[in-house]
C-alpha atoms as a PDB file:
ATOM      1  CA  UNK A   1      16.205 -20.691   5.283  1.00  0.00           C
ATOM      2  CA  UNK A   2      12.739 -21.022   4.586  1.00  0.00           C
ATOM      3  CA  UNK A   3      13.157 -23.691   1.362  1.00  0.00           C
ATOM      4  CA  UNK A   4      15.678 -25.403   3.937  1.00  0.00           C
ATOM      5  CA  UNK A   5      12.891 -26.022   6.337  1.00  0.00           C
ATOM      6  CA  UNK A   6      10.393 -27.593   4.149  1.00  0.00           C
ATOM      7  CA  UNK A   7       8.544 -24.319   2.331  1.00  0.00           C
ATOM      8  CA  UNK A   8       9.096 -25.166  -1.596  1.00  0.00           C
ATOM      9  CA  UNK A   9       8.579 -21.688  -2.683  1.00  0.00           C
ATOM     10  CA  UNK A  10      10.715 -20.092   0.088  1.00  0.00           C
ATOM     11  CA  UNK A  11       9.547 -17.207   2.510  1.00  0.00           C
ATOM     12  CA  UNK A  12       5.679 -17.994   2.714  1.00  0.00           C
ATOM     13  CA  UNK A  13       4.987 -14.165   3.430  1.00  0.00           C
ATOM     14  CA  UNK A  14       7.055 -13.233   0.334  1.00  0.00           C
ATOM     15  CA  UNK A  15       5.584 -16.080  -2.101  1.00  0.00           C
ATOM     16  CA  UNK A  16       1.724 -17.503  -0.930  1.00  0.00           C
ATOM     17  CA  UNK A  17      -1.150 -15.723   0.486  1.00  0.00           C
ATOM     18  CA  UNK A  18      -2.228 -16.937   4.039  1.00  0.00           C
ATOM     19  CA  UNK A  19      -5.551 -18.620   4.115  1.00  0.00           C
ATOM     20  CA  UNK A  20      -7.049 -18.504   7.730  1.00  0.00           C
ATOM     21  CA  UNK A  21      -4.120 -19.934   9.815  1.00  0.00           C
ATOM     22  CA  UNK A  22      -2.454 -22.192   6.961  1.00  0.00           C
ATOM     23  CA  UNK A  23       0.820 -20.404   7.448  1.00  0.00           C
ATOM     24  CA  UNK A  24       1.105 -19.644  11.057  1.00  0.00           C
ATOM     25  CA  UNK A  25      -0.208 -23.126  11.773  1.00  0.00           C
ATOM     26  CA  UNK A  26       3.469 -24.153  10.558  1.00  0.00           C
ATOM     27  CA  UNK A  27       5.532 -22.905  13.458  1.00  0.00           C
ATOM     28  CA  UNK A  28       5.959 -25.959  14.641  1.00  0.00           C
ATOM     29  CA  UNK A  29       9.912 -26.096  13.953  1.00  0.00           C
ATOM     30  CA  UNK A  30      11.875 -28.383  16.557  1.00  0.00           C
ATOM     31  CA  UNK A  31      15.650 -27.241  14.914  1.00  0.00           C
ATOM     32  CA  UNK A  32      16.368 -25.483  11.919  1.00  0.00           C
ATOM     33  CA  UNK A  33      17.949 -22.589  13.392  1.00  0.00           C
ATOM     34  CA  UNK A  34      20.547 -20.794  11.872  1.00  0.00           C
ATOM     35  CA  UNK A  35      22.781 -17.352  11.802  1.00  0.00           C
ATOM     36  CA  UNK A  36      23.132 -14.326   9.633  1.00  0.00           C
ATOM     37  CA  UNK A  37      25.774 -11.534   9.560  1.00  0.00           C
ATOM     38  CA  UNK A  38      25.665  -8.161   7.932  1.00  0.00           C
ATOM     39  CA  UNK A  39      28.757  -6.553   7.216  1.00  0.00           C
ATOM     40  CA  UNK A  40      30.127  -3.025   6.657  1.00  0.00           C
ATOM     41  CA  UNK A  41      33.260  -0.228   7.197  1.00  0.00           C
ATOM     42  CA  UNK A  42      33.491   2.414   8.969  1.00  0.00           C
ATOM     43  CA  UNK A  43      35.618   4.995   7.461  1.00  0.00           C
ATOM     44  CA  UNK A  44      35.744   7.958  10.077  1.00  0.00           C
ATOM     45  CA  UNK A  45      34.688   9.013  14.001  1.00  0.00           C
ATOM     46  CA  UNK A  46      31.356   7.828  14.695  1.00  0.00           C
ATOM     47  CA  UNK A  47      29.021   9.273  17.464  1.00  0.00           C
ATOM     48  CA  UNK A  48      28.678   6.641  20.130  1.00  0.00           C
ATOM     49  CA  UNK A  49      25.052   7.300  20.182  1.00  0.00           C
ATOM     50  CA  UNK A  50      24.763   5.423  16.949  1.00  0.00           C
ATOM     51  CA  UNK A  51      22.197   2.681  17.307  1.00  0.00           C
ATOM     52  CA  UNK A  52      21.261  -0.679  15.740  1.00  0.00           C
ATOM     53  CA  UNK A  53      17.678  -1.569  14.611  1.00  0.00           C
ATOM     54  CA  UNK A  54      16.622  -5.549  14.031  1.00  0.00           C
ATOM     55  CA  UNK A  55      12.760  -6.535  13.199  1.00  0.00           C
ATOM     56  CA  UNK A  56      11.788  -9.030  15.636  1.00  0.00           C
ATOM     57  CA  UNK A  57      14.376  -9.131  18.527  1.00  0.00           C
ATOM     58  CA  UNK A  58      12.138 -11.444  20.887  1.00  0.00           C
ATOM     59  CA  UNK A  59      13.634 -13.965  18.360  1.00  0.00           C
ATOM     60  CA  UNK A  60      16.947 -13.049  17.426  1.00  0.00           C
ATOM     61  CA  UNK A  61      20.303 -12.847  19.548  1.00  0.00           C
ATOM     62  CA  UNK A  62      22.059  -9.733  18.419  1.00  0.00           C
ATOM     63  CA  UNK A  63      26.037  -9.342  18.207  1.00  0.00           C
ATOM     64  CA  UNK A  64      28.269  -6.432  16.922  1.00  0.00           C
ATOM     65  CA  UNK A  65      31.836  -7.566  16.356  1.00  0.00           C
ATOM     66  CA  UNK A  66      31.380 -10.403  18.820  1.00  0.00           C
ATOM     67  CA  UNK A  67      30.007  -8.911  21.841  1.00  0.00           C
ATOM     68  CA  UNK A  68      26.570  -9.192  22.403  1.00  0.00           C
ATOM     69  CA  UNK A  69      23.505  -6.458  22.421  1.00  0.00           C
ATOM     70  CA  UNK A  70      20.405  -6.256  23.902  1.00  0.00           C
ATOM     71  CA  UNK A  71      17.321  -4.335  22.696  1.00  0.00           C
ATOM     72  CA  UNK A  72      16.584  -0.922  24.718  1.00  0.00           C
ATOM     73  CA  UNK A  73      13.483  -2.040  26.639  1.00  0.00           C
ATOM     74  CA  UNK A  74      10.270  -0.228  25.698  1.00  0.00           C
ATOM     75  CA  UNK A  75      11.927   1.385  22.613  1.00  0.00           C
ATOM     76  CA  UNK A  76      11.105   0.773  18.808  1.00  0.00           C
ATOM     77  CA  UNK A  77      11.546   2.889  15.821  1.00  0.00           C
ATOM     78  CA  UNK A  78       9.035   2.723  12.121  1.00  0.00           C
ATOM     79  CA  UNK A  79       7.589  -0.077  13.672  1.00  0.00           C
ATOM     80  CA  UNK A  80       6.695  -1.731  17.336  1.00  0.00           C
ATOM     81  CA  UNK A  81       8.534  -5.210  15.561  1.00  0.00           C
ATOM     82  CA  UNK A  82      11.456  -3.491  15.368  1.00  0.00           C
ATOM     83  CA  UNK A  83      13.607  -3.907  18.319  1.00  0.00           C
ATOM     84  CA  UNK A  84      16.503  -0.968  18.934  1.00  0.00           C
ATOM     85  CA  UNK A  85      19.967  -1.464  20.260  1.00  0.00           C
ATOM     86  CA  UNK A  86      22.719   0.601  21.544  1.00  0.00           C
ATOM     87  CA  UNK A  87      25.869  -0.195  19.959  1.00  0.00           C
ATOM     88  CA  UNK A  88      28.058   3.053  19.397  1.00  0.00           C
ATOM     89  CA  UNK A  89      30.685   1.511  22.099  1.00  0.00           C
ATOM     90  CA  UNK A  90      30.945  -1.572  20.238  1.00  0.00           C
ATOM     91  CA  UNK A  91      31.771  -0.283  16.634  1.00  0.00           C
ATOM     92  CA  UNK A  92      35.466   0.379  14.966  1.00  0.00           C
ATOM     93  CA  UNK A  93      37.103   2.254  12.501  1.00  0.00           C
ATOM     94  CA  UNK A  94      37.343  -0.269   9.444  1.00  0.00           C
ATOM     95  CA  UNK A  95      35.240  -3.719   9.191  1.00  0.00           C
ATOM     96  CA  UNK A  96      32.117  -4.467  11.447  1.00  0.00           C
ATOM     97  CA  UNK A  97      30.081  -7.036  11.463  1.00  0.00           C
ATOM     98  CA  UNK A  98      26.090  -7.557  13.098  1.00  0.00           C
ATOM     99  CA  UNK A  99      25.589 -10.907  13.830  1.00  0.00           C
ATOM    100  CA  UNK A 100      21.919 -12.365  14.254  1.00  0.00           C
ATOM    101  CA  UNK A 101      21.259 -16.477  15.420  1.00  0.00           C
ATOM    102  CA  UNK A 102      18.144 -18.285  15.766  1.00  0.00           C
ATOM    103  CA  UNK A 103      18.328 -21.464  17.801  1.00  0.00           C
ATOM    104  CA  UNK A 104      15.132 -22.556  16.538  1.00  0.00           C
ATOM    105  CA  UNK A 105      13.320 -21.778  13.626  1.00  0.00           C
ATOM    106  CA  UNK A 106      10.110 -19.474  13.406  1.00  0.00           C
ATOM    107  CA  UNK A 107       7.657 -18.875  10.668  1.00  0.00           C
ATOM    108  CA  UNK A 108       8.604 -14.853  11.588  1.00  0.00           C
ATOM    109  CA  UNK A 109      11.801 -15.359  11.060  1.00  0.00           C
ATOM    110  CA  UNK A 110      12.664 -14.045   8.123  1.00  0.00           C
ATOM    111  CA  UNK A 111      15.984 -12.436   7.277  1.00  0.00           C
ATOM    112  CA  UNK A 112      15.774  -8.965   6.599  1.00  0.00           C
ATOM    113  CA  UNK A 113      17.684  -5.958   6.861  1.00  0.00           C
ATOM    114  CA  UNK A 114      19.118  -4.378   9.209  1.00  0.00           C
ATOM    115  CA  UNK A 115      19.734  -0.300  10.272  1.00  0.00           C
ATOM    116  CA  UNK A 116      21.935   1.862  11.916  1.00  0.00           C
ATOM    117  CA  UNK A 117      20.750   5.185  13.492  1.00  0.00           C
ATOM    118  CA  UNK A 118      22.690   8.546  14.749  1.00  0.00           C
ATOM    119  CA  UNK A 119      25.056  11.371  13.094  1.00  0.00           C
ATOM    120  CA  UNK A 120      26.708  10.125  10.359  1.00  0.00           C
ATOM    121  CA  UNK A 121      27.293  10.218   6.282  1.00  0.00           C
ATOM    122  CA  UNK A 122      26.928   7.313   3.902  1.00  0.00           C
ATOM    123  CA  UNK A 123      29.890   7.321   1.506  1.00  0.00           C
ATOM    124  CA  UNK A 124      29.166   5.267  -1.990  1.00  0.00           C
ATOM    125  CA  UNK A 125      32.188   2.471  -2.788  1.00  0.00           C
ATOM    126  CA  UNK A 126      32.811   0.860  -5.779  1.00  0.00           C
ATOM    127  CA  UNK A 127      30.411  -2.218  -4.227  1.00  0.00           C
ATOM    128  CA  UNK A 128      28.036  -1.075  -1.214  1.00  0.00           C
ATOM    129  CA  UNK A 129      28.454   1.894   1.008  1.00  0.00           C
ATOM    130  CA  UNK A 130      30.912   2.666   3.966  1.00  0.00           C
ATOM    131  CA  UNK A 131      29.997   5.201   7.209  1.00  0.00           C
ATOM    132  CA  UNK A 132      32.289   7.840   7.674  1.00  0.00           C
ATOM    133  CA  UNK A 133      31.691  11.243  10.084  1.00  0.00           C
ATOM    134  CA  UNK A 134      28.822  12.889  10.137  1.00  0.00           C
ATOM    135  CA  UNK A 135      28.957  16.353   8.074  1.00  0.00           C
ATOM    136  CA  UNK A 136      28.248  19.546  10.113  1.00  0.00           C
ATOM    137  CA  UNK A 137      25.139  20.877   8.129  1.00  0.00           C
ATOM    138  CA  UNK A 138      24.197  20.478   4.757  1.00  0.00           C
ATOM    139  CA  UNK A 139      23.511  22.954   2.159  1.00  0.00           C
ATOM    140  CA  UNK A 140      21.278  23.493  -0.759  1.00  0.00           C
ATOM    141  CA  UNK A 141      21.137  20.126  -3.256  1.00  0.00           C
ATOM    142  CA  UNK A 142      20.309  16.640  -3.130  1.00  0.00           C
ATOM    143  CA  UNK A 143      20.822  15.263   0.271  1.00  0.00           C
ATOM    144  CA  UNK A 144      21.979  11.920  -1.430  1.00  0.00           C
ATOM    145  CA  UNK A 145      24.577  14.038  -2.872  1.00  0.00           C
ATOM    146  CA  UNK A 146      25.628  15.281   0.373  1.00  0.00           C
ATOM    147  CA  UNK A 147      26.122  11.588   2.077  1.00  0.00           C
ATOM    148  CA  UNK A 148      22.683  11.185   2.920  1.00  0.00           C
ATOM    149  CA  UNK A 149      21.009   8.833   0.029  1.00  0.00           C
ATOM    150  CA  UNK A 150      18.694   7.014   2.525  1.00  0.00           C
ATOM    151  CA  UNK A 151      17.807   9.933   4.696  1.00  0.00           C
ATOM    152  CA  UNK A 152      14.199   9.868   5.019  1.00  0.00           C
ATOM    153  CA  UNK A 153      12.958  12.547   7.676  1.00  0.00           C
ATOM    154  CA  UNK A 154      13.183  16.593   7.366  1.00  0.00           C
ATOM    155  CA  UNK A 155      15.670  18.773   6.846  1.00  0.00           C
ATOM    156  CA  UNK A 156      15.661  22.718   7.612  1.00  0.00           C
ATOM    157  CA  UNK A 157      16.480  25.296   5.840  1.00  0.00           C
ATOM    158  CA  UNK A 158      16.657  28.547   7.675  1.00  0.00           C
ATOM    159  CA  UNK A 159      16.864  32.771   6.651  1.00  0.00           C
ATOM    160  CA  UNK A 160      16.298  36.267   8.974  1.00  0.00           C
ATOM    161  CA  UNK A 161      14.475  39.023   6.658  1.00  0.00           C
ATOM    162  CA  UNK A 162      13.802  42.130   8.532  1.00  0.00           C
ATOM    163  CA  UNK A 163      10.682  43.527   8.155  1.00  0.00           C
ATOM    164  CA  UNK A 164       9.577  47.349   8.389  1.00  0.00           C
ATOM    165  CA  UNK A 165       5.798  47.288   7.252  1.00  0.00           C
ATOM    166  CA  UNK A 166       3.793  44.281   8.752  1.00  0.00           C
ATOM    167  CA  UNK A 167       0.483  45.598   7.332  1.00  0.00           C
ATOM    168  CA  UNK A 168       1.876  44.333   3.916  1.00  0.00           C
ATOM    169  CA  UNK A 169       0.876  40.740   2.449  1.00  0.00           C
ATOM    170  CA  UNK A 170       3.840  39.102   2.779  1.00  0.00           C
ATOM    171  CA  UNK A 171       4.043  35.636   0.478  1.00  0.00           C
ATOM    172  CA  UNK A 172       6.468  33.083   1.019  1.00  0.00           C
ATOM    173  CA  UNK A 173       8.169  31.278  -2.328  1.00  0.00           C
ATOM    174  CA  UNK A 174       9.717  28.397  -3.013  1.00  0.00           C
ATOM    175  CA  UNK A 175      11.941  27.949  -5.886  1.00  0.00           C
ATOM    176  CA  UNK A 176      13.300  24.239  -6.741  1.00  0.00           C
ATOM    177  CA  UNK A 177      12.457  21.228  -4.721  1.00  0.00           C
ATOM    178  CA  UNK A 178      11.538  17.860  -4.313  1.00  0.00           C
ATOM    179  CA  UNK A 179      10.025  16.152  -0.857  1.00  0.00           C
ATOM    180  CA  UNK A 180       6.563  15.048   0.135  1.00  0.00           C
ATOM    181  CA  UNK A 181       5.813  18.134   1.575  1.00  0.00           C
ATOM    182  CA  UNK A 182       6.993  21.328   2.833  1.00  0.00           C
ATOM    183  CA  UNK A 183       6.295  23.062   6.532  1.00  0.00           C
ATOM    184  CA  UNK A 184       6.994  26.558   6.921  1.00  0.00           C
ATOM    185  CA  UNK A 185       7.441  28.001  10.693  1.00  0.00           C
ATOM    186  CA  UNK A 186       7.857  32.008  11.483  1.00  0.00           C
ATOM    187  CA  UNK A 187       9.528  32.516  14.719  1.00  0.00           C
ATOM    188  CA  UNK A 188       9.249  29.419  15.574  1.00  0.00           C
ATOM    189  CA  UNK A 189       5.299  29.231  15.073  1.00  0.00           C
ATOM    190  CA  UNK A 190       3.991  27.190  12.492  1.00  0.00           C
ATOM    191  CA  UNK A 191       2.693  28.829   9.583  1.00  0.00           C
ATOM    192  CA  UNK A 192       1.403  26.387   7.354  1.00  0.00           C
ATOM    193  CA  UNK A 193       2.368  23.670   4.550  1.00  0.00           C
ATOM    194  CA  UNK A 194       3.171  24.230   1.036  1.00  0.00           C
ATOM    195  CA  UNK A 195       2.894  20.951  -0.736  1.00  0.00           C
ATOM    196  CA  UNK A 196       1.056  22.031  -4.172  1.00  0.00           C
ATOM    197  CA  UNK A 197       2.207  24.032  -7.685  1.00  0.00           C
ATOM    198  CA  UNK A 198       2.328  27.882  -7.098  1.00  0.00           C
ATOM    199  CA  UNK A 199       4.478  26.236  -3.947  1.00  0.00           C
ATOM    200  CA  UNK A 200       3.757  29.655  -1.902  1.00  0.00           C
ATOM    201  CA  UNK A 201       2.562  30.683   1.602  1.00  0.00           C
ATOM    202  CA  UNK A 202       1.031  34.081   2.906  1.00  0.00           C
ATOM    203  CA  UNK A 203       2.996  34.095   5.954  1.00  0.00           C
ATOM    204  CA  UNK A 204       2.056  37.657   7.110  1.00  0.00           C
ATOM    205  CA  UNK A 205       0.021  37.486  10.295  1.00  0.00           C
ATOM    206  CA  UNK A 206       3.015  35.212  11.588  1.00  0.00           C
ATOM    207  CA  UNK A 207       5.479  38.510  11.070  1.00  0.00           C
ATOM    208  CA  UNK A 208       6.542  41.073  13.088  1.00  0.00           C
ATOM    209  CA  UNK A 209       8.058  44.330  12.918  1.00  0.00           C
ATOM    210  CA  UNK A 210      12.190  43.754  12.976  1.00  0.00           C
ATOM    211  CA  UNK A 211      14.003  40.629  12.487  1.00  0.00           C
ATOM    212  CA  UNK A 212      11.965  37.223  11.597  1.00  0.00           C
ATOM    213  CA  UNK A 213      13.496  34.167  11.190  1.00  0.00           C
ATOM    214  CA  UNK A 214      11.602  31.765   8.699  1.00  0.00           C
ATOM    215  CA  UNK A 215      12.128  28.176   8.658  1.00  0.00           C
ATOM    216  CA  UNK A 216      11.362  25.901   5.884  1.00  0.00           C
ATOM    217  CA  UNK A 217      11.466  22.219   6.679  1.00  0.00           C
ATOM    218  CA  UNK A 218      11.573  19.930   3.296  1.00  0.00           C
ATOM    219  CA  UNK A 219      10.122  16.178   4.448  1.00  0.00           C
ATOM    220  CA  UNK A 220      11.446  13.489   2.237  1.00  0.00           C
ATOM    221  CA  UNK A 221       9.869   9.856   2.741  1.00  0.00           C
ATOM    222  CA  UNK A 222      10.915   5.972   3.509  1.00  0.00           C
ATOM    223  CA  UNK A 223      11.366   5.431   0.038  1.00  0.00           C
ATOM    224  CA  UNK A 224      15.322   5.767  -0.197  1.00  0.00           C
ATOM    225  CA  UNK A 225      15.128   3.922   2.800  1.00  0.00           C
ATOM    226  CA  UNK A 226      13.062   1.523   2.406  1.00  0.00           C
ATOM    227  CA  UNK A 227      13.251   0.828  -1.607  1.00  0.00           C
ATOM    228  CA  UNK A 228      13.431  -0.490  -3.808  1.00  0.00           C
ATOM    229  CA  UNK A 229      16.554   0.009  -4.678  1.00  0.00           C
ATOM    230  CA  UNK A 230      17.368  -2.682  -7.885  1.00  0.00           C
ATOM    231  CA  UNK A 231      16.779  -3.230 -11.460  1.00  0.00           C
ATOM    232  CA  UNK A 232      15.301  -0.051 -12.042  1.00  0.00           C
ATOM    233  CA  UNK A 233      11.590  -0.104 -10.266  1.00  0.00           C
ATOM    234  CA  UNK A 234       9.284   2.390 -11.580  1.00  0.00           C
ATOM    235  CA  UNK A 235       8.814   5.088  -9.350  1.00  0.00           C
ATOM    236  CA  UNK A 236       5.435   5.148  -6.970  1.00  0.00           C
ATOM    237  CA  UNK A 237       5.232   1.216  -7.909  1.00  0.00           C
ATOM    238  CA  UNK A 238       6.582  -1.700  -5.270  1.00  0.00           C
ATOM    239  CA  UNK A 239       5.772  -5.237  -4.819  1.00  0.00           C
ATOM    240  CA  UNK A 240       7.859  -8.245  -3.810  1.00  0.00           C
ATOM    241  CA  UNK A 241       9.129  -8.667  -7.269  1.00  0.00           C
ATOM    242  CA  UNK A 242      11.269  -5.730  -7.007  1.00  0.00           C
ATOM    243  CA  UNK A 243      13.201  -7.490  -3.965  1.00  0.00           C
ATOM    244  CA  UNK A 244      14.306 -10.739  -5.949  1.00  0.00           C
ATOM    245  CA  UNK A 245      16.956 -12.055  -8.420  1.00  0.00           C
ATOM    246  CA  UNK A 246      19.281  -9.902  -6.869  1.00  0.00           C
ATOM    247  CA  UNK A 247      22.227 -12.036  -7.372  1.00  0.00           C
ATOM    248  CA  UNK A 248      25.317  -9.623  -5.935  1.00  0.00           C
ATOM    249  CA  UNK A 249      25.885  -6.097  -4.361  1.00  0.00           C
ATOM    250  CA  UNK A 250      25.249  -3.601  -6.677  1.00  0.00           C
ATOM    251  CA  UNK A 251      27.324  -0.711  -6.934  1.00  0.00           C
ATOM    252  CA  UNK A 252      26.034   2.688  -5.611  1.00  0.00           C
ATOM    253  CA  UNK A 253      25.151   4.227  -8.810  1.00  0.00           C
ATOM    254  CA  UNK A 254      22.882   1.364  -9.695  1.00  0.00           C
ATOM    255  CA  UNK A 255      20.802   2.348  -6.385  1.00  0.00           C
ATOM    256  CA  UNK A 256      17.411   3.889  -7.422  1.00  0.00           C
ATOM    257  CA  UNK A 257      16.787   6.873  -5.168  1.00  0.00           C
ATOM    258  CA  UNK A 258      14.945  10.181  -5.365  1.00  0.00           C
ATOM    259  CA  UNK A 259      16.620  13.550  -4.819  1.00  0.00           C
ATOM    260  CA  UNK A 260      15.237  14.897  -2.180  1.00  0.00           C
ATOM    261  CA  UNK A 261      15.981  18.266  -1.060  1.00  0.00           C
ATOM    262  CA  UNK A 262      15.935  22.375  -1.674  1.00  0.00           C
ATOM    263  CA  UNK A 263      17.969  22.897  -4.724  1.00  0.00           C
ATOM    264  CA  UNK A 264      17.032  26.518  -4.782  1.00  0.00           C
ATOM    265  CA  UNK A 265      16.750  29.611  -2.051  1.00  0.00           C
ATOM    266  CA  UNK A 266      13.124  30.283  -1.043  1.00  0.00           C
ATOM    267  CA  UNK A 267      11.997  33.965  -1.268  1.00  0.00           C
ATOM    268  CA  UNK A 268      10.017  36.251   0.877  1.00  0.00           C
ATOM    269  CA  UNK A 269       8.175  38.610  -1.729  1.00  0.00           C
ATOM    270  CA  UNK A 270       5.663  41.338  -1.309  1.00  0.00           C
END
C-alpha cells in the first residue's frame, strides 16, 4: 500500500530512517485508502470472551464476519497503539474472517498483524493454524506441543509436600526447563526467582509445619509471539530482514519457536 501511494521502497518505517520530520511530513494523503482481511477456522467451542487486538484502531474500521467492532474504550494490551475488541459473539465454527478499511491513507498505517485473546488451543494444519477448544490444564512438556506455540506469559506448575521439621534447610530444585525466568511462591507467598545454573531456591523460612503447597511459575517471552517466525532466524537476533520475502504461508513445522516449558518435576530436597 505504501509503494501504491508514492513511497518507492515501500513501508518508510520498515525501509528508510526518519530524518527530523521527513517521513511524518508525508501524511498528507487525500485517497489511497484501502482494506485488508485476515482469515482463519475455528475448529471447536470457543469462549465468548475471546477478544480481537488491532494496532492503531483510531484509524482502522474493524469487522468480524461482516458485522462491525468497536475497540473497548480505555483498554489496550502489549502496547497503548493497540486497540482491543470484543468479538467472542461474532465468531463461528469453521471460516472467519477480520476485516480492516482505511478510507484515507496514513503514514501509520501500516498493515500488520492481527491477535486473538482468551481460552483456547492453536492446532497446526498442513498451511497455517486453526483454533479449536481450549484444553483444561496442561502438563509437563513444551507448551507448543500442547496447542500453545505462541503462548507467551506464565504457566504454573503446582505440588503439596508435607513437612515435619521446619528447622531444616529446605532447597527447592528444578530439573529440565526452558523460560526467561522462574518464580517460586510457598503458600501463596513469594519466595524468590530462580533464573540461573544450579536452578535452586532455599525456600525454608516460607515453610511451615504440615502441608505446603509450592508453586512454580515458568515465564516464557513475546518471542513465539512476536517472531520471527521464517527462514530460519538465528535465535536472540531480529531485524526487519527476517519479516520479508515471505512469498506464501508456511506450514507449521517451518515456524521457528522455542520450547518453552517444565519438561521435568521440580524437587523439594533437604
Amino acid at each position: 500500500v505504501f509503494k501504491t501511494n508514492g513511497f518507492e521502497n515501500g513501508n518508510p518505517w520498515n525501509s528508510s530512517v526518519q530524518y527530523k520530520k521527513n517521513t511524518v511530513e508525508r501524511d498528507t494523503f487525500s485517497g489511497g485508502g484501502f482494506e485488508v482481511t485476515y482469515r482463519f477456522k475455528v475448529t471447536g467451542n470457543l469462549d465468548k470472551d475471546i477478544k480481537l487486538v488491532v494496532e492503531r484502531p483510531n484509524l482502522f474500521s474493524v469487522s468480524v464476519n461482516g458485522k462491525k467492532a468497536s475497540a473497548i474504550p480505555g483498554e489496550w494490551w502489549l502496547d497503548k497503539s493497540f486497540g482491543v475488541y470484543s468479538v467472542g459473539e461474532f465468531l463461528k465454527t469453521g471460516e472467519n474472517s477480520v476485516e480492516l478499511s482505511i478510507p484515507t491513507m496514513s503514514i501509520f498505517a501500516e498493515i500488520e498483524p492481527v491477535y486473538l485473546l482468551g481460552d483456547f488451543t492453536v492446532v497446526p494444519e498442513k498451511v497455517g493454524w486453526s483454533i479449536d477448544a481450549a484444553k483444561k490444564e496442561l502438563t509437563l512438556g513444551s507448551w507448543k506441543e500442547q496447542g500453545q506455540p505462541f503462548y507467551s506469559w506464565d504457566v504454573k506448575y503446582s505440588k503439596t509436600y508435607s513437612i515435619d521439621d521446619t528447622t531444616r534447610k529446605h532447597t527447592l530444585k528444578l530439573g529440565k526447563w526452558n523460560g526467561t525466568v522462574c518464580e517460586v511462591y510457598v503458600n501463596n507467598k513469594k519466595a524468590g526467582i530462580i533464573g540461573f545454573d544450579p536452578y535452586t531456591l532455599d525456600v525454608s523460612p516460607w515453610l511451615e509445619k504440615g502441608k505446603n503447597q509450592i508453586d512454580v511459575c515458568v515465564i516464557g517471552s513475546l518471542r513465539n509471539l512476536l517472531g520471527p517466525h521464517y527462514n530460519n532466524p538465528s535465535q536472540g537476533l531480529a531485524g526487519p530482514f527476517n519479516w520479508r520475502n515471505i512469498n506464501a504461508p508456511i506450514p507449521p513445522e517451518a515456524y521457528k519457536m522455542v520450547d518453552y516449558g517444565l519438561f521435568e518435576d521440580f524437587e523439594l530436597v533437604y
